[in-house]
Protein backbone atom coordinates (compact mmCIF):
# COMPACT_ATOMS: atom_id res chain seq x y z
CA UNK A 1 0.00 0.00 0.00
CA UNK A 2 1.27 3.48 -1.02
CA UNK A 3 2.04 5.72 1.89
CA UNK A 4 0.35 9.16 2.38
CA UNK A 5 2.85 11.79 2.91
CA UNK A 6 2.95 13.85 5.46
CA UNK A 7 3.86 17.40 6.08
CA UNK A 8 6.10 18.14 9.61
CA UNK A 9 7.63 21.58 9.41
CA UNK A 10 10.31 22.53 11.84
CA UNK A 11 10.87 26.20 13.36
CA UNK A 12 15.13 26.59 13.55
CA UNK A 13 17.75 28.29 13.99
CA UNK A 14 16.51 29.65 17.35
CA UNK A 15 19.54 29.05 19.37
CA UNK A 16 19.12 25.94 20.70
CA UNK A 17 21.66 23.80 18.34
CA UNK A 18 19.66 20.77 17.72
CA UNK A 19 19.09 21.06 14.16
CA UNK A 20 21.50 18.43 13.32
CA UNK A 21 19.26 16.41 15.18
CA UNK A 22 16.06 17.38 13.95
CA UNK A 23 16.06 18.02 10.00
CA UNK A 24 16.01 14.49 8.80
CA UNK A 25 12.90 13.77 10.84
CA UNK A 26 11.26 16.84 8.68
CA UNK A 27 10.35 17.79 5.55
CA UNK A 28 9.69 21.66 5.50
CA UNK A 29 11.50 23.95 8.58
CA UNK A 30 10.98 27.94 9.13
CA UNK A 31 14.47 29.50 9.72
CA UNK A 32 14.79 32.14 12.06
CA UNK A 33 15.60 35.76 10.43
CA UNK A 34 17.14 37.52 12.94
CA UNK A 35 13.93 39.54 14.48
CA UNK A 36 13.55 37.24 17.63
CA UNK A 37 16.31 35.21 16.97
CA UNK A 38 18.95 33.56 14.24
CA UNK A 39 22.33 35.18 12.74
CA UNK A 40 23.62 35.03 9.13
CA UNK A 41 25.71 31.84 10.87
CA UNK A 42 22.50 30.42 11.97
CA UNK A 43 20.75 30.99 8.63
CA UNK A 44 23.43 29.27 7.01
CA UNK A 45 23.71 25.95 8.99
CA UNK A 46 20.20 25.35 8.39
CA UNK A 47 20.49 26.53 5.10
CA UNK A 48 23.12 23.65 4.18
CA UNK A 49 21.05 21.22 6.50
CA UNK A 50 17.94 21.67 4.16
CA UNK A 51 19.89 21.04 1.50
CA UNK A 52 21.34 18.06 2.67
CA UNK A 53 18.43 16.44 4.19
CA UNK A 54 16.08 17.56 1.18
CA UNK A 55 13.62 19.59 3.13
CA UNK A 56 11.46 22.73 2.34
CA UNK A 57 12.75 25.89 3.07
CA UNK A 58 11.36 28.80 5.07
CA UNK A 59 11.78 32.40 6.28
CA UNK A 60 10.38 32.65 9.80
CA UNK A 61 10.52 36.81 10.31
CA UNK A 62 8.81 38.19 13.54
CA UNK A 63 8.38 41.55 15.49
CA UNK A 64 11.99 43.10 16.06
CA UNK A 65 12.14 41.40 19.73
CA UNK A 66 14.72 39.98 20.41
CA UNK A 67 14.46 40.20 24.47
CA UNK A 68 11.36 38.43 24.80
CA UNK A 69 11.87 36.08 21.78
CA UNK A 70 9.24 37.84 19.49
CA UNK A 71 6.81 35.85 21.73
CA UNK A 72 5.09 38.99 22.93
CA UNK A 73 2.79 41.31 21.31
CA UNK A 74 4.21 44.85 20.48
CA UNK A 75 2.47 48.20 19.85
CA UNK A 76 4.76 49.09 16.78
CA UNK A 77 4.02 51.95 13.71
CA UNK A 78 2.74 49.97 10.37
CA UNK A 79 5.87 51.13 8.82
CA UNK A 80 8.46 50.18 11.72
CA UNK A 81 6.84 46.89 11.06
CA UNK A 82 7.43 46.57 7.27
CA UNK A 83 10.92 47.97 7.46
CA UNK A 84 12.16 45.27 9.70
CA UNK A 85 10.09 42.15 7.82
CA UNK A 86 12.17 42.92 4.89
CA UNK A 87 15.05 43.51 6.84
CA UNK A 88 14.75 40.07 8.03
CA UNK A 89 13.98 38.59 4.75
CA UNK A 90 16.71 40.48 2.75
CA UNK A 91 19.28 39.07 5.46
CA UNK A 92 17.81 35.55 5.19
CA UNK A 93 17.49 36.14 1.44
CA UNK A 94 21.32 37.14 1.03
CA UNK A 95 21.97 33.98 2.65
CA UNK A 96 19.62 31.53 0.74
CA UNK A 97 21.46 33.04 -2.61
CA UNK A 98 24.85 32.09 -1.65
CA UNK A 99 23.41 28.38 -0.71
CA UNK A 100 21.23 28.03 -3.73
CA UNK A 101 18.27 26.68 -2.78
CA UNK A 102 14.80 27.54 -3.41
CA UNK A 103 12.61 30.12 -1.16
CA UNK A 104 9.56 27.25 -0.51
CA UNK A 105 7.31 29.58 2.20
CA UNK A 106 7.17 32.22 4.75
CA UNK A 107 6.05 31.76 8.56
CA UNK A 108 5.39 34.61 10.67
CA UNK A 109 6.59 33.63 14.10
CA UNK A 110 5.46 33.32 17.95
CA UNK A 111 3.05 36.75 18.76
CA UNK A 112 2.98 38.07 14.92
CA UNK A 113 1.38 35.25 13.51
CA UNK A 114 -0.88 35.06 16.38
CA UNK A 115 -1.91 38.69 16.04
CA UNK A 116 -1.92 38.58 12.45
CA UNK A 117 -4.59 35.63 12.99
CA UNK A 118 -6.94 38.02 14.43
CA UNK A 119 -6.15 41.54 13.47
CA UNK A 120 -7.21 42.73 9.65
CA UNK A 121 -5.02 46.22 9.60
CA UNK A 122 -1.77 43.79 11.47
CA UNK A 123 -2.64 41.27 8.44
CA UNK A 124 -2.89 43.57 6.01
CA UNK A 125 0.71 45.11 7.03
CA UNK A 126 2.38 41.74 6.93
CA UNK A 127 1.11 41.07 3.49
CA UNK A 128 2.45 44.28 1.99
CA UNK A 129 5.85 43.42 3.72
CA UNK A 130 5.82 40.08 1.82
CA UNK A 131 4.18 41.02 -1.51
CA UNK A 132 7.19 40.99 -3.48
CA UNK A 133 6.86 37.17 -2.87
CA UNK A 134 3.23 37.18 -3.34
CA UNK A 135 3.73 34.77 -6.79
CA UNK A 136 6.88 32.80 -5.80
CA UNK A 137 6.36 31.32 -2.56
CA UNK A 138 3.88 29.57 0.15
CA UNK A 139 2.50 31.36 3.39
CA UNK A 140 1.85 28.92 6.29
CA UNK A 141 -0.99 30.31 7.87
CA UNK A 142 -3.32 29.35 10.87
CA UNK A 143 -6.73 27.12 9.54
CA UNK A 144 -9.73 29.88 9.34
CA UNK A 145 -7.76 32.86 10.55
CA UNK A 146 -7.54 36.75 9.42
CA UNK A 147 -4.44 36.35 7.28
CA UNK A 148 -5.89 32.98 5.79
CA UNK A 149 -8.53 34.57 4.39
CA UNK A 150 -6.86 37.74 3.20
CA UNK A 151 -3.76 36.58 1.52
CA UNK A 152 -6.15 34.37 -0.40
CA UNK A 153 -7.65 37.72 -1.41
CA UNK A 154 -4.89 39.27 -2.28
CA UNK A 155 -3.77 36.65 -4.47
CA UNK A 156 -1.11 34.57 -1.96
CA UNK A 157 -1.60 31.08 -2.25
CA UNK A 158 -1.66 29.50 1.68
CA UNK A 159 -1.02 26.04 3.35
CA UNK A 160 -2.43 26.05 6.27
CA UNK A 161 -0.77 24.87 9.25
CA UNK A 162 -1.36 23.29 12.77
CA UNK A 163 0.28 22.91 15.80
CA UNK A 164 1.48 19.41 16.74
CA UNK A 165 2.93 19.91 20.00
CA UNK A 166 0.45 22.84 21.60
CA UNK A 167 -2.94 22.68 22.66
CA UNK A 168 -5.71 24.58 21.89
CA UNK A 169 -8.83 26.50 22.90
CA UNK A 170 -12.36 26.36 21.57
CA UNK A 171 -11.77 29.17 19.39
CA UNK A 172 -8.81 26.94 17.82
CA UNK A 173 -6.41 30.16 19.52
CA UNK A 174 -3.64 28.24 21.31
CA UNK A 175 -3.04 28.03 25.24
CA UNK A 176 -0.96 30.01 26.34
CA UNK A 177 2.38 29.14 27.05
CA UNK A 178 1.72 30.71 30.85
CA UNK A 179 -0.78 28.01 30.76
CA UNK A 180 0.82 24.61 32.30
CA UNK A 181 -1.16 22.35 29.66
CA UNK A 182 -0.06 24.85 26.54
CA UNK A 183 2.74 22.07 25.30
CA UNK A 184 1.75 18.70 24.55
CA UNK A 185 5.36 16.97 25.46
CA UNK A 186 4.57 13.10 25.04
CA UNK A 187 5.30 11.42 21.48
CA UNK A 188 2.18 9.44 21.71
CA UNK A 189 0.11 12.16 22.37
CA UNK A 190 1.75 14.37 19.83
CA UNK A 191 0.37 11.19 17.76
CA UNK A 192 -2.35 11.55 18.85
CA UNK A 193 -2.96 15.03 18.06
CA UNK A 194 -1.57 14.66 14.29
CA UNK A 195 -3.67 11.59 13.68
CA UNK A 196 -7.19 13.38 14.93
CA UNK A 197 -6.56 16.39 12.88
CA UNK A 198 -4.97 14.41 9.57
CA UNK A 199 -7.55 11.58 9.65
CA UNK A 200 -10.63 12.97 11.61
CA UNK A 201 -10.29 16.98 10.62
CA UNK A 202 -10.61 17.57 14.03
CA UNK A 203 -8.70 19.11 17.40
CA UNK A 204 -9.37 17.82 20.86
CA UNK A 205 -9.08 21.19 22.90
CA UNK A 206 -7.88 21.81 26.06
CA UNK A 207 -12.17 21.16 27.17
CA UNK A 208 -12.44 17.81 25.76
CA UNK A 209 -14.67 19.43 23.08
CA UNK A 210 -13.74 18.22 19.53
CA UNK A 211 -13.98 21.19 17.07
CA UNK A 212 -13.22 21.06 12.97
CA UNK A 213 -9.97 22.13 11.93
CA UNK A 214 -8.40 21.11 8.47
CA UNK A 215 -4.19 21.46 7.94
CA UNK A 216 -1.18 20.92 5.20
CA UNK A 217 1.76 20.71 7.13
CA UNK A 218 1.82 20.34 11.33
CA UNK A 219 4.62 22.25 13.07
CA UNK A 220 6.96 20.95 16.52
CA UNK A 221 8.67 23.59 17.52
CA UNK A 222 12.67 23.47 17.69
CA UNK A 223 12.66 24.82 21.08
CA UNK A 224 10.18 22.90 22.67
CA UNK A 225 12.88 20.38 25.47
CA UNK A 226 11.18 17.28 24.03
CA UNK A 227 11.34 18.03 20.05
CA UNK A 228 14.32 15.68 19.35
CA UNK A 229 12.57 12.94 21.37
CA UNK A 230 8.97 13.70 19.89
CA UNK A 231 9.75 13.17 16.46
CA UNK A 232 12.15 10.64 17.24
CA UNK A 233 9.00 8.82 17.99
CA UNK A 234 6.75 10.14 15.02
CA UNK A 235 9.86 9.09 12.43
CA UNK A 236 9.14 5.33 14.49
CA UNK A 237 4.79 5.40 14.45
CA UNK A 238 3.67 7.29 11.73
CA UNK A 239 4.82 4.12 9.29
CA UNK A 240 2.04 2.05 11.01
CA UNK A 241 -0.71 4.67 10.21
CA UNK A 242 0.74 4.63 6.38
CA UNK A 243 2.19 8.20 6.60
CA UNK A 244 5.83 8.96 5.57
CA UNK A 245 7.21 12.62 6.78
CA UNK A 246 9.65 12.03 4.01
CA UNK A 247 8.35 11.26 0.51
């Protein structure tokens, strides 16, 4: 029987130095631009990783926020904002060049691409930062969100993506990570969670209640303590379900 494939994207180059680990248990990753985190170093090893290991390639920009790891939510001037996502994507881009490999998607990171879920004038800033890549290149977005609908109006073409390693509320927002229950840290749950929203199109939230969600690609995040050991144990189960991370 013919495997499905599987989507498990990867956010990197972060600081934590597991990538080595990590990218050939994926197939797409989002790279760090230097807004919250990531250097033209950092860019570069995962860069040559992707390369190696044959996965997708992302830009992951965020608010200019370095101190709180672009994780928070900042009161900034629409054109602050756009300065410093192409800042972040001409420093990533310089990089990318010099490797030579393709640009696959862009994922807003941590607070910006929760904001940018919910806020139309936020989403509508982000997408003139990025329209110069409006007909080359993905945007992983969140399932029924803001920007979701809006890039697809403005002629961006989206995957959507969920979460495979956070939990979420009834309003499909995530916990948050104040929240002791916001990171799922088990590989069978993780399972779990993947196999409910792949096979089911469904979410068990953080109530029990089971609300519809549909997704391309499912993200564990690089810095979450158990990543290496969570998809150390999706590379192992997702064979008996007849899905393959790497096609």
């Amino acid at each position: 029987m013919t495997k499905r494939s599987i989507d498990i994207n990867c956010d990197v180059g972060e600081g934590v130095g597991n990538e080595k680990d990590l990218f050939p248990m994926i197939s797409s990753c989002n790279i760090a631009c230097g807004g919250h985190a990531g250097s033209k170093e950092t860019i570069k090893l995962c860069l040559e990783l992707a390369k190696k290991h044959q996965v997708k390639v992302g830009a992951h920009p965020s608010y200019p926020d370095i101190e709180n790891f672009g994780r928070v939510s900042m009161s900034i001037s629409n054109d602050v904002l756009i300065k410093s996502i192409k800042t972040q994507m001409q420093a990533f881009e310089s990089v990318r060049e010099e490797i030579d490999i393709p640009l696959h998607h862009i994922k807003p990171h941590g607070a910006l691409y929760n904001d940018i879920a919910k806020d139309v004038q936020l989403a509508e800033t982000f997408l003139t930062a990025i329209a110069p890549y409006k007909h080359t290149v993905l945007l992983y977005v969140p399932y029924n969100s803001i920007i979701q609908k809006l890039a697809i109006k403005n002629g961006f073409e989206v995957l959507v993506e969920a979460f495979a390693d956070r939990n979420y509320n009834d309003d499909l927002s995530l916990v948050s990570r104040k929240e002791k229950d916001a990171l799922i840290t088990s590989g069978e749950e993780v399972l779990n969670h993947i196999l409910r929203m792949y096979n089911d199109k469904v979410v068990k939230t953080i109530t029990d209640k089971n609300v519809n969600i549909k997704a391309d690609t499912y993200c564990i995040h690089g810095d979450t303590p158990a990543a290496l050991q969570i998809l150390t144990y999706l590379s192992n189960e997702l064979p008996y379900h007849n899905l393959q991370v790497k096609p």
